[in-house]
N, C-alpha and C. Protein backbone atom coordinates (compact mmCIF):
# COMPACT_ATOMS: atom_id res chain seq x y z
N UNK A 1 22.03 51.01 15.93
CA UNK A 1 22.17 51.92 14.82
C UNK A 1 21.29 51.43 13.67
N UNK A 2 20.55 52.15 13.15
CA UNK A 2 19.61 51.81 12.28
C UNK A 2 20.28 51.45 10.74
N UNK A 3 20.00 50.74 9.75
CA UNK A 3 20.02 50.20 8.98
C UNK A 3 19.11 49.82 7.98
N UNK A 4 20.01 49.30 6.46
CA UNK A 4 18.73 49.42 5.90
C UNK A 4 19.37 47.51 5.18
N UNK A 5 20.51 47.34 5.22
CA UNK A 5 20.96 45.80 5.37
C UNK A 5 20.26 44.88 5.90
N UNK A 6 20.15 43.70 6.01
CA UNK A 6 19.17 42.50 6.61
C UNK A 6 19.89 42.40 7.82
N UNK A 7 19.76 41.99 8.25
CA UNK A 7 19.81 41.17 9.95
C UNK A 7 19.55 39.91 10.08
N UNK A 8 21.14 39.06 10.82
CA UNK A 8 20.50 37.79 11.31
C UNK A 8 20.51 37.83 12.73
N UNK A 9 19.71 36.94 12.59
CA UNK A 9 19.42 36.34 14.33
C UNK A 9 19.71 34.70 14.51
N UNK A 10 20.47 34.74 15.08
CA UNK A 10 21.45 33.48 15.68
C UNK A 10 21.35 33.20 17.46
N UNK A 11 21.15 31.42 17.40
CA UNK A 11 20.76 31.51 18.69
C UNK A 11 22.12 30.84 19.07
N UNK A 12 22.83 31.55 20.45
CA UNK A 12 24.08 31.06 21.38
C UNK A 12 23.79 29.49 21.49
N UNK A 13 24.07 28.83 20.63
CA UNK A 13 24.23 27.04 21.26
C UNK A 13 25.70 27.26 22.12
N UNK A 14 25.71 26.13 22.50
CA UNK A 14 27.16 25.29 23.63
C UNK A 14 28.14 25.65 22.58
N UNK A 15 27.54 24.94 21.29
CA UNK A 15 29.32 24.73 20.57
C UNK A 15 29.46 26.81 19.91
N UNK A 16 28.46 27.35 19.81
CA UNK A 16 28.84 28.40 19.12
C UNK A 16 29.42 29.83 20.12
N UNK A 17 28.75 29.27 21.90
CA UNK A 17 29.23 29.65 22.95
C UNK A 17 31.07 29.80 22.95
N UNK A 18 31.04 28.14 22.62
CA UNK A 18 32.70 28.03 23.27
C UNK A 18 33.52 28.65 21.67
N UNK A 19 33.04 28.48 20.77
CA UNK A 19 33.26 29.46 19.15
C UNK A 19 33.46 31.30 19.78
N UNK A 20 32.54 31.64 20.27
CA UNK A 20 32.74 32.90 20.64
C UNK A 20 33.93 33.23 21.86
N UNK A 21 33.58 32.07 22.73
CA UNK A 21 34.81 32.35 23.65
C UNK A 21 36.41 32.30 23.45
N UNK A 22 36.32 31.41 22.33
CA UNK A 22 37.75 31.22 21.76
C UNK A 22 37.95 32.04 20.95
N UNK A 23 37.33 33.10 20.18
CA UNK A 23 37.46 33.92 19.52
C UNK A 23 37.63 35.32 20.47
N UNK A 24 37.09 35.30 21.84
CA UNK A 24 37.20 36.15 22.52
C UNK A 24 38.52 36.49 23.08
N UNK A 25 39.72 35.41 23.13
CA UNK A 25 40.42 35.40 23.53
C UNK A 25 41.44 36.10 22.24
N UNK A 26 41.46 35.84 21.25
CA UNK A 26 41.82 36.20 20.17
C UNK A 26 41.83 37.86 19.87
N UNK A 27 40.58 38.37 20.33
CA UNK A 27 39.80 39.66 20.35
C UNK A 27 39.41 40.24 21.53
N UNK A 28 39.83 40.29 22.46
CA UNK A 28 39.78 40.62 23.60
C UNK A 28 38.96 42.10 23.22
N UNK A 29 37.66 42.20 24.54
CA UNK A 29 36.66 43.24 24.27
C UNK A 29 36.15 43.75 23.65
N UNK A 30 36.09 42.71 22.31
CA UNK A 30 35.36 42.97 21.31
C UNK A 30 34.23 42.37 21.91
N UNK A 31 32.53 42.80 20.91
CA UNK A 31 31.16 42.74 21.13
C UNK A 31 31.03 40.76 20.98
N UNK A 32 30.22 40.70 21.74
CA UNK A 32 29.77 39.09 20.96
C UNK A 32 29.27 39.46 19.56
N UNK A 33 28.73 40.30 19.21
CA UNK A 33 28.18 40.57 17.83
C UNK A 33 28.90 40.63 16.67
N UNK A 34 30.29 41.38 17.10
CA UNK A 34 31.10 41.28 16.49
C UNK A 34 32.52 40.38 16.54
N UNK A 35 32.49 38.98 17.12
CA UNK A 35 33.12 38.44 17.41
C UNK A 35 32.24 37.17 16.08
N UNK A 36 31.24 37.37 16.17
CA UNK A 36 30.50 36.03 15.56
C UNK A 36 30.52 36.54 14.06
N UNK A 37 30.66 38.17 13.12
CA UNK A 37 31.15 38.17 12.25
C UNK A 37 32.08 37.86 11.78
N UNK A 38 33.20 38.59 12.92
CA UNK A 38 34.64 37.76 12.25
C UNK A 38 35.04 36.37 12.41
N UNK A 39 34.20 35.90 12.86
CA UNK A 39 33.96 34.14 12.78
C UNK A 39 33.83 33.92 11.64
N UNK A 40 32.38 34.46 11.38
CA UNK A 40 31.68 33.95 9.77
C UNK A 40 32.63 34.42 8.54
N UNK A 41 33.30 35.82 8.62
CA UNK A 41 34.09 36.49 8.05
C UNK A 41 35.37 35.01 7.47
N UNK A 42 36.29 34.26 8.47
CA UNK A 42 37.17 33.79 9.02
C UNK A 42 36.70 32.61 8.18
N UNK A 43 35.51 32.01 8.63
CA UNK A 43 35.09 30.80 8.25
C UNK A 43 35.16 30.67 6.40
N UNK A 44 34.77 31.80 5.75
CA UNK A 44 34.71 31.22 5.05
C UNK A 44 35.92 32.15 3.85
N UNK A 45 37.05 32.59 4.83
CA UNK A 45 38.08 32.83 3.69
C UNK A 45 38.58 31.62 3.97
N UNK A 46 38.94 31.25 5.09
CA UNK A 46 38.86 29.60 5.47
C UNK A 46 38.60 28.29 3.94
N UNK A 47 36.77 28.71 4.04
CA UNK A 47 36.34 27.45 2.79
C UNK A 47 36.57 28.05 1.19
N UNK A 48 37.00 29.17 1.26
CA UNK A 48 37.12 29.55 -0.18
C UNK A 48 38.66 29.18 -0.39
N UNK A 49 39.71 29.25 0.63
CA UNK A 49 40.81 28.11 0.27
C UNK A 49 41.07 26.94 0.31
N UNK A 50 40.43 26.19 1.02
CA UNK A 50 39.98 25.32 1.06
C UNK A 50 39.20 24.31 -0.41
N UNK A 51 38.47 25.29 -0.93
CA UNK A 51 38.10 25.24 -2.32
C UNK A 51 38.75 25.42 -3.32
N UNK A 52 39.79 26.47 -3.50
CA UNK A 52 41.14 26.41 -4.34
C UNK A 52 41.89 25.29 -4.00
N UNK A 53 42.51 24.82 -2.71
CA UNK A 53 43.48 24.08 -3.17
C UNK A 53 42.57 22.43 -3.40
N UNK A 54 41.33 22.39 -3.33
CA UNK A 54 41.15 20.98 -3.96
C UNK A 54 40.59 21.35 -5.37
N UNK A 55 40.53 22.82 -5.88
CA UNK A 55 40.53 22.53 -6.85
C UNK A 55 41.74 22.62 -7.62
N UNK A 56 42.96 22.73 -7.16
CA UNK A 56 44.27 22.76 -7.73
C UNK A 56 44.58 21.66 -7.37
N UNK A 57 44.30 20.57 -6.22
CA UNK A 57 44.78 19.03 -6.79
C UNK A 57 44.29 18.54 -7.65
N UNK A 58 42.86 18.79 -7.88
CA UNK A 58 42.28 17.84 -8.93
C UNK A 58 42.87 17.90 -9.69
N UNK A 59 43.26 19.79 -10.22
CA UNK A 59 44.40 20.17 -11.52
C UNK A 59 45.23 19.55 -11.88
N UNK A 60 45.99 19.04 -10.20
CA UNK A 60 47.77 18.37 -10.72
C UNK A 60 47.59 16.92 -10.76
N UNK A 61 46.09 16.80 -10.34
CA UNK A 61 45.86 15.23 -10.47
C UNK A 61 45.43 14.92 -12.04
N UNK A 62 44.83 16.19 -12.86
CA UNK A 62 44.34 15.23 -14.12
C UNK A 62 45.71 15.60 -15.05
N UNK A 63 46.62 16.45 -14.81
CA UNK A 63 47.99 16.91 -15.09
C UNK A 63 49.03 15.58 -15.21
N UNK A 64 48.81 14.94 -13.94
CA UNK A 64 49.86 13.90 -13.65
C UNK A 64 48.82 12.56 -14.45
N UNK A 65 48.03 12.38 -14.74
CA UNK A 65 47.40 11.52 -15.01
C UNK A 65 46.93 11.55 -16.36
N UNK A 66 47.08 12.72 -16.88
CA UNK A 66 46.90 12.99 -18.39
C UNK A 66 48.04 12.03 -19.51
N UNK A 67 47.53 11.19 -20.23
CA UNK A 67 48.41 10.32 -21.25
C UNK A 67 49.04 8.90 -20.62
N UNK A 68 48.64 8.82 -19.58
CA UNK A 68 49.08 7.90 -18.58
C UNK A 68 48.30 6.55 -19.27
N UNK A 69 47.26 6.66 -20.16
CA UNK A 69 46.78 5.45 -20.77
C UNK A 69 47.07 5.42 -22.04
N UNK A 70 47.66 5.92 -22.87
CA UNK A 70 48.06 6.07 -23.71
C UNK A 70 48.65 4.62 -24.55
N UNK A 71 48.03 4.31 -25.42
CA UNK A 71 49.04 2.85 -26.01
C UNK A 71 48.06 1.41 -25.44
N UNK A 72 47.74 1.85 -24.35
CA UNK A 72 46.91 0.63 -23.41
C UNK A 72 45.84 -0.42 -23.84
N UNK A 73 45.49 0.14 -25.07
CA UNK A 73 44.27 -0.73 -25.72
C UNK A 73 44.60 -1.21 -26.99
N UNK A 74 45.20 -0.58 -27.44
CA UNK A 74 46.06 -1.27 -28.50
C UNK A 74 45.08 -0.66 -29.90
N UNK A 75 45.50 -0.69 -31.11
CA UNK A 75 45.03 -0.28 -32.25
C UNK A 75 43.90 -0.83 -32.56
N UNK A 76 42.84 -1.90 -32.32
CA UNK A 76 41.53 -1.99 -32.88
C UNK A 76 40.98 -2.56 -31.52
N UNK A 77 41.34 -1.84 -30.19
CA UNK A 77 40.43 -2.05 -29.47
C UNK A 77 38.95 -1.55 -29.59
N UNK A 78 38.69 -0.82 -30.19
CA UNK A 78 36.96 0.00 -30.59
C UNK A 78 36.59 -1.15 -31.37
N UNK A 79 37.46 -1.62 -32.72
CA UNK A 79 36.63 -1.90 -33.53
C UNK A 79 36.35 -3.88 -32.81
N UNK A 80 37.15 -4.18 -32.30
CA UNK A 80 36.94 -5.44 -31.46
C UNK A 80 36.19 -5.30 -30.23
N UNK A 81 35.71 -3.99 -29.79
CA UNK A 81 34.84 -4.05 -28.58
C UNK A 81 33.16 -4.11 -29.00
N UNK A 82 33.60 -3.17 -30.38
CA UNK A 82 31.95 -3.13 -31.55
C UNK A 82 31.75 -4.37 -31.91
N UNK A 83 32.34 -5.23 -32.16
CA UNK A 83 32.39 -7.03 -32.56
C UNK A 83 31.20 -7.65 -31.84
N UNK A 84 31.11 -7.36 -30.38
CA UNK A 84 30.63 -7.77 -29.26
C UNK A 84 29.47 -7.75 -29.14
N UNK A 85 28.76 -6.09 -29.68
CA UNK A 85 27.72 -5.93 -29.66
C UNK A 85 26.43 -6.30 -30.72
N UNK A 86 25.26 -6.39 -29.94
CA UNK A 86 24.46 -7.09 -31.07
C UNK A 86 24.37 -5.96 -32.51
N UNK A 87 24.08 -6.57 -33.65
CA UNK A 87 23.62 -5.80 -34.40
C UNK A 87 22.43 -4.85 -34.42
């Protein structure tokens, strides 16, 4: 069917073989053509959660870790660390 969208061309390796076959089973008589979209489709609602939830640990990580140093250096740690340095 003609088109005016791009087109890829993908070559069947071993591992993307046994990718289609396991997806075949999933999709029974569906196209290889369309077995390798809803792969790619799959794959990457896959990495886009994947991407939320590490970016929601980092969240509960700077959450839980926020004030956690608090008090730790004591009141003229700056001006005793400036001491140090040359003029």
């Amino acid at each position: 069917m003609p088109t005016t969208k791009p087109r890829v061309m993908v070559t069947e390796t071993a591992a993307l073989t046994a990718a289609l076959d396991a997806a075949a089973t999933t999709w029974p008589g569906v196209p290889r053509s369309e077995l390798l979209a809803r792969l790619a489709l799959a794959g990457a609602d896959a990495h886009r959660h994947a991407e939320l939830d590490a970016q929601a640990n980092r969240r509960a990580a700077v959450a839980r870790l926020a004030g956690s140093m608090t008090g730790r250096f004591g009141q003229t740690y700056l001006d005793d660390l400036r001491q140090e340095w040359p003029p």
